[in-house]
Structure formats: C-alpha cells, structure tokens
C-alpha atoms as a PDB file:
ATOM      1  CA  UNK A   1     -10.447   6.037   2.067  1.00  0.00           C
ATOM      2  CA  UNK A   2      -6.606   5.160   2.777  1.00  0.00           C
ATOM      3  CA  UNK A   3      -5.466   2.720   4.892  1.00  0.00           C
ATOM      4  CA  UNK A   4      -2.521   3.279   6.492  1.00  0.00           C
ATOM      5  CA  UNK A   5      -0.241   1.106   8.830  1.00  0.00           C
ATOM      6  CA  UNK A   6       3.339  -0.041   8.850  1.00  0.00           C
ATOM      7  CA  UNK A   7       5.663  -1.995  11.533  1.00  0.00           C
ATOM      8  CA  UNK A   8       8.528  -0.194  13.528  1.00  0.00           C
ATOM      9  CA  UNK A   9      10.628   0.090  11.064  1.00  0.00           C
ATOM     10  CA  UNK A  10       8.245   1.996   9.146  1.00  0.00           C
ATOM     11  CA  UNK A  11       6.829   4.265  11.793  1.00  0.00           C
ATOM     12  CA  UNK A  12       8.906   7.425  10.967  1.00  0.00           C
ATOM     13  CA  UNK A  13       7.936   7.105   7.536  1.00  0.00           C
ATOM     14  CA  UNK A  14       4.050   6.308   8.318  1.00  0.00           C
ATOM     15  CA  UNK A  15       4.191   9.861  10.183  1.00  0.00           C
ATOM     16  CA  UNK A  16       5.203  11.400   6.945  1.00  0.00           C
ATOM     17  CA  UNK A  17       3.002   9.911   4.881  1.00  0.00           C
ATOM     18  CA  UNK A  18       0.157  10.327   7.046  1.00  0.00           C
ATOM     19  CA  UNK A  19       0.717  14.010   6.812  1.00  0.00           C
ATOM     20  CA  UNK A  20       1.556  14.441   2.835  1.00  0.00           C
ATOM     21  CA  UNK A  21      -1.866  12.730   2.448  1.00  0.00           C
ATOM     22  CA  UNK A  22      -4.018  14.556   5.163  1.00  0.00           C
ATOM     23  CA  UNK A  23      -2.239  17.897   3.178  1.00  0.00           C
ATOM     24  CA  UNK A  24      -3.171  16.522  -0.201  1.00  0.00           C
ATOM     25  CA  UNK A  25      -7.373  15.922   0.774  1.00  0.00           C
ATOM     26  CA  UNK A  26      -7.365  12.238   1.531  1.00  0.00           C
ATOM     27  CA  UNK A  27      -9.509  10.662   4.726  1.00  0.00           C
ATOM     28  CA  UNK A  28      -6.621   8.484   5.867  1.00  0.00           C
ATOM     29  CA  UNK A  29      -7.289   5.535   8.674  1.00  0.00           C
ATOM     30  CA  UNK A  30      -4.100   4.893  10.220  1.00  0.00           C
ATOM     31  CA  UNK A  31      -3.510   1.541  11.798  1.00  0.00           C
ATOM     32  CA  UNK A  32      -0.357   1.791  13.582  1.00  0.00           C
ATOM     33  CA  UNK A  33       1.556   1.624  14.993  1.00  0.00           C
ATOM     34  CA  UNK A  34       1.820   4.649  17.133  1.00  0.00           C
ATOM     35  CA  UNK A  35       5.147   3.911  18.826  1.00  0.00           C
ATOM     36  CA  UNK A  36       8.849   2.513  17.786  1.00  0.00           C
ATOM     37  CA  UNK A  37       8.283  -1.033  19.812  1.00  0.00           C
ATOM     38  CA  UNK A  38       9.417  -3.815  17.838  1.00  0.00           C
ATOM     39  CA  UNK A  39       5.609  -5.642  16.062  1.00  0.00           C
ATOM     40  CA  UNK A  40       5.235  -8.074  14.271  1.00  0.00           C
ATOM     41  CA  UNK A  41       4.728  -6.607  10.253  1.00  0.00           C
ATOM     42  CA  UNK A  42       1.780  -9.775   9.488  1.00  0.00           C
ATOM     43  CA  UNK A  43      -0.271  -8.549  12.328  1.00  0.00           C
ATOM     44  CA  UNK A  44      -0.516  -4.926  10.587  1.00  0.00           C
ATOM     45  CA  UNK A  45      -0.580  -6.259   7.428  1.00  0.00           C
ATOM     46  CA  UNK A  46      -3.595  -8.699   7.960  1.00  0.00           C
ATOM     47  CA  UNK A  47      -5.210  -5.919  10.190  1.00  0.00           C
ATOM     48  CA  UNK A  48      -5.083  -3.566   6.481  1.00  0.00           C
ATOM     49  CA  UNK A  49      -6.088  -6.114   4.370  1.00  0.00           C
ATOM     50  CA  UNK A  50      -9.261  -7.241   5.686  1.00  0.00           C
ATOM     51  CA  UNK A  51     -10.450  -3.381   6.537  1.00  0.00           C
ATOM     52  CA  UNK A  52      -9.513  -2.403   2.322  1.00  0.00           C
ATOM     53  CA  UNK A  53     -11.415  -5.595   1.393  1.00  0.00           C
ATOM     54  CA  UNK A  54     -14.103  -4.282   4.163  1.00  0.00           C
ATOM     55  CA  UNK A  55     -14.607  -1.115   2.540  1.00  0.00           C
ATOM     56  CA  UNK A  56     -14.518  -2.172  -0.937  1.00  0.00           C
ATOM     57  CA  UNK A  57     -12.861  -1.849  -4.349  1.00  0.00           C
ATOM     58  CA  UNK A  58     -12.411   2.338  -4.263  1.00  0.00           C
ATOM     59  CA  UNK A  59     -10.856   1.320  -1.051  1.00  0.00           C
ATOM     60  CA  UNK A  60      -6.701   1.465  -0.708  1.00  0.00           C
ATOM     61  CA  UNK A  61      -4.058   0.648   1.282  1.00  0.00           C
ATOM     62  CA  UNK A  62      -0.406   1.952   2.408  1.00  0.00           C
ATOM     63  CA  UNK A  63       1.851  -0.833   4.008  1.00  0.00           C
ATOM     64  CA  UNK A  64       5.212   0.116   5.513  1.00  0.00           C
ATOM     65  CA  UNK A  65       8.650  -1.855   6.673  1.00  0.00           C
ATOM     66  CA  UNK A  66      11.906  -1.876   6.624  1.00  0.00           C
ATOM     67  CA  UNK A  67      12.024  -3.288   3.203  1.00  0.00           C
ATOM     68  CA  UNK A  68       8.711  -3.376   2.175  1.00  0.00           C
ATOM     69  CA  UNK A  69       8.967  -7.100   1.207  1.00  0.00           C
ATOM     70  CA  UNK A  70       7.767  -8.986   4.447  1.00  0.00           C
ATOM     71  CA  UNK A  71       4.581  -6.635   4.250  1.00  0.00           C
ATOM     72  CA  UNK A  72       4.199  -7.255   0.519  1.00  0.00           C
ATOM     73  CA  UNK A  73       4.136 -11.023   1.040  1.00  0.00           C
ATOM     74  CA  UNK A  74       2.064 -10.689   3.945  1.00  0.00           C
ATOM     75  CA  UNK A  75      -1.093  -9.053   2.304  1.00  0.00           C
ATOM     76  CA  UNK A  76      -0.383 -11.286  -1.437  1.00  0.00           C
ATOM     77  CA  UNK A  77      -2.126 -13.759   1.070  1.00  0.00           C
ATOM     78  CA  UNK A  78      -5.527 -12.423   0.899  1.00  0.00           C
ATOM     79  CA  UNK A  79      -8.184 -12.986  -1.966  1.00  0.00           C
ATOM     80  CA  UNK A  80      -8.777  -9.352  -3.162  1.00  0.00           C
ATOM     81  CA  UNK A  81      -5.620  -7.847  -2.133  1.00  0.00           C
ATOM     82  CA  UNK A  82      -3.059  -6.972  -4.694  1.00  0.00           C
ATOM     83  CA  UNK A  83      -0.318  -5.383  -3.044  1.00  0.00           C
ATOM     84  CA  UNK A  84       2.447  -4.367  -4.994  1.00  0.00           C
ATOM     85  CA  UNK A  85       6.345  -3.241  -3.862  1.00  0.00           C
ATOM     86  CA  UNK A  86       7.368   0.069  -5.302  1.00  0.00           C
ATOM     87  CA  UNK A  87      10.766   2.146  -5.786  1.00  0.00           C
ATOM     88  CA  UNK A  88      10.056   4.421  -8.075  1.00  0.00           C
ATOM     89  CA  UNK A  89       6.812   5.776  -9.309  1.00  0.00           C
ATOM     90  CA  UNK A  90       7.208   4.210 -12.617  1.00  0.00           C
ATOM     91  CA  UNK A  91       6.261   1.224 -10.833  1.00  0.00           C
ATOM     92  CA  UNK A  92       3.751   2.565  -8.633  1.00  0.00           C
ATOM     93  CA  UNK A  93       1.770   3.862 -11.774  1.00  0.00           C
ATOM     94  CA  UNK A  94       2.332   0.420 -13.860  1.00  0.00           C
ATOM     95  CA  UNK A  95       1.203  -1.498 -10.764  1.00  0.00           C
ATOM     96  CA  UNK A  96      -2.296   0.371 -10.954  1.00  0.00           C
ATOM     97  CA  UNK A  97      -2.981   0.693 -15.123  1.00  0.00           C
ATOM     98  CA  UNK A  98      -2.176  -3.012 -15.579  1.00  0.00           C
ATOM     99  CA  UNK A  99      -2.519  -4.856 -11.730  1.00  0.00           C
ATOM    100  CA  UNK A 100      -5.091  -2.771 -10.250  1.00  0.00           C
ATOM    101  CA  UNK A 101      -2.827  -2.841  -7.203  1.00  0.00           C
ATOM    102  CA  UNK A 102      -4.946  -1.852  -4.240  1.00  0.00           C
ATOM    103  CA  UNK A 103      -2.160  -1.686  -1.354  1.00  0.00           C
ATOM    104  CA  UNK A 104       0.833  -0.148  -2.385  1.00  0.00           C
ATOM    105  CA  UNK A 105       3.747  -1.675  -0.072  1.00  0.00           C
ATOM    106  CA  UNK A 106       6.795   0.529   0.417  1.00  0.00           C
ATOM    107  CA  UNK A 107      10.778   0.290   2.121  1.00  0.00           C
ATOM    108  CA  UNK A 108      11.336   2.913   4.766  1.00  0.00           C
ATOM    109  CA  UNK A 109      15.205   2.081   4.412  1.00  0.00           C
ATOM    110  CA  UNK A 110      14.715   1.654   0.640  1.00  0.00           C
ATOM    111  CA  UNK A 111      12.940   5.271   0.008  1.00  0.00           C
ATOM    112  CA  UNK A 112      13.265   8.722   0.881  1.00  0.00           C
ATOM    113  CA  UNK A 113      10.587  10.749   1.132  1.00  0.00           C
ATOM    114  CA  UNK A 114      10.591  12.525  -1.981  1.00  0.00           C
ATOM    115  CA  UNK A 115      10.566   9.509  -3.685  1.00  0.00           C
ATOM    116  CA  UNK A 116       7.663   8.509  -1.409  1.00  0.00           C
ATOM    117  CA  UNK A 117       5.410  11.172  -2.576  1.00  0.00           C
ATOM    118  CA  UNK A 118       5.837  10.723  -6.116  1.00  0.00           C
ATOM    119  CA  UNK A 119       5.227   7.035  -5.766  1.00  0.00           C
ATOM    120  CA  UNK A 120       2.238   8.214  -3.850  1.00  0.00           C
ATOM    121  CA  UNK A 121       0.961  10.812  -6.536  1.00  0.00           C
ATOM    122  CA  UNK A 122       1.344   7.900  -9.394  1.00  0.00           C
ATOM    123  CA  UNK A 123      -0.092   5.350  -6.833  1.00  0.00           C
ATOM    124  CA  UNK A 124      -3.116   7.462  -6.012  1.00  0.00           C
ATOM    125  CA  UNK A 125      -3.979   9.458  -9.271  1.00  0.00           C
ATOM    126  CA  UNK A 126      -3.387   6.525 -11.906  1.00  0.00           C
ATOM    127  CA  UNK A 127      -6.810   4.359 -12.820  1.00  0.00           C
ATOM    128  CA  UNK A 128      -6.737   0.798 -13.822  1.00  0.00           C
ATOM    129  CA  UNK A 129      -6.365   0.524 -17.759  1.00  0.00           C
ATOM    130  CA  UNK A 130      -8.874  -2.434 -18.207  1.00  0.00           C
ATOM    131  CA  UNK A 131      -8.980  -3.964 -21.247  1.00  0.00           C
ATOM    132  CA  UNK A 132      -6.285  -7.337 -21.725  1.00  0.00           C
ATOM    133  CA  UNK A 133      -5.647  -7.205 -18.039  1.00  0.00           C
ATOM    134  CA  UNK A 134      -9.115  -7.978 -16.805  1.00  0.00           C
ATOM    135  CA  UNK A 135      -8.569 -11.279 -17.150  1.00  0.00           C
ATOM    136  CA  UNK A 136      -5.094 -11.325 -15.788  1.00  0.00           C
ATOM    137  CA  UNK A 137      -5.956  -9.774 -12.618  1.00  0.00           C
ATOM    138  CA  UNK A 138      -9.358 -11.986 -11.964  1.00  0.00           C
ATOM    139  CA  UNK A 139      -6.569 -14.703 -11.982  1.00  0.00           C
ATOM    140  CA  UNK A 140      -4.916 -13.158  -9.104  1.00  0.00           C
ATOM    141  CA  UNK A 141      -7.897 -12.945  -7.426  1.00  0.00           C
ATOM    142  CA  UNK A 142      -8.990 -16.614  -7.440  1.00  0.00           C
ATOM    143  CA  UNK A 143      -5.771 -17.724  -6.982  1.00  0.00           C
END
C-alpha cells in the first residue's frame, strides 16, 4: 500500500503522482488534499504517518509541499517513520538500501515530473541493504 497526501502546494503534483502509480500497479490511499485551499502541511503529514505505521513495515508513504522540507520535518517526528527528502533518484535509492526510508518526502517547486518518477521507480523498487545499517537505523527509531 502507498500513502499518498501533500499540502496545496503539492496538490498538482499529488494528481500526477497518483496517476503514474495507479498506471504502474500500486493500491494507492490518497489523503489529500483534494482542492488548492491553503492547509496546514503537519496536519497531512501526521494524518500519513500514523496510517504507514498503522499498516506496517511493507507499508509506504508519499509526502508533498512546496519544498518538501516542512513535510520532511513534520513526519521525522514519529517513532517508525523515516522520511527522507529527495532530488534526484540517487538519493531516493540510497535513502532505502542504507535508511530504510519509509516516506519519501518530495518539492513540487523543486521537481519536475520526470524527475518525480524516477525518484519514484528508485524509491519503490530498491530493498533495504541490511547488514551495518541495522543498527544505525534501530537508532533512529528509538530516538
């Protein structure tokens, strides 16, 4: 399952996202918003988190803002959630072999759309590595 949900900045991009991954086979749950009004991004954020850490560890997550930070920062706050800020998918692949990032957290006036769906691809198709960063990311989590 994906999680979807972004603030009004992100809408636009939500839309398109939504769509590459209902082409591509995924069961997405989007969370809004479903209109341009200005939200608040923690709201959405907060309203992800706890439905990824609901549905458990195969579960992820697709935040979107203007930026990309305020939502990153936002779900870092929850035990469980490791939400990482991409640009390219050279991060959005690390961010899963060595974090076992489970929200991936992206700018819609940072990245265009085909840079989305490659980040997406690396995001979605790359497995955690294991191994030395076990221990690393069972920090994060009890932090």
């Amino acid at each position: 399952m994906i999680f979807i949900a972004c603030d009004h900045a992100g809408f636009s991009l939500k839309h398109f996202i939504k769509q590459w991954l209902l082409q591509n086979g995924y069961e997405v749950c989007d969370l809004g918003v479903d209109k341009q009004e200005r939200v608040d991004y923690p709201d959405y954020a907060k309203l992800l988190c706890e439905r990824v850490l609901e549905a458990g560890e195969q579960a992820r997550g697709i935040l979107i803002c203007g930026s990309g930070i305020g939502m990153s920062m936002s779900a870092n706050r929850f035990s469980g959630i490791r939400a990482a800020l991409c640009t390219s998918a050279y991060m959005a692949q690390i961010t899963r072999k060595h974090n076992d990032a489970n929200v991936l957290c992206l700018g819609a006036r940072i990245s265009g759309e085909g840079e989305v769906e490659s980040m997406l691809e690396a995001f979605l198709h790359t497995e955690f590595e294991g191994g030395r960063h076990i221990c690393r990311v069972g920090k994060l989590d009890r932090s």
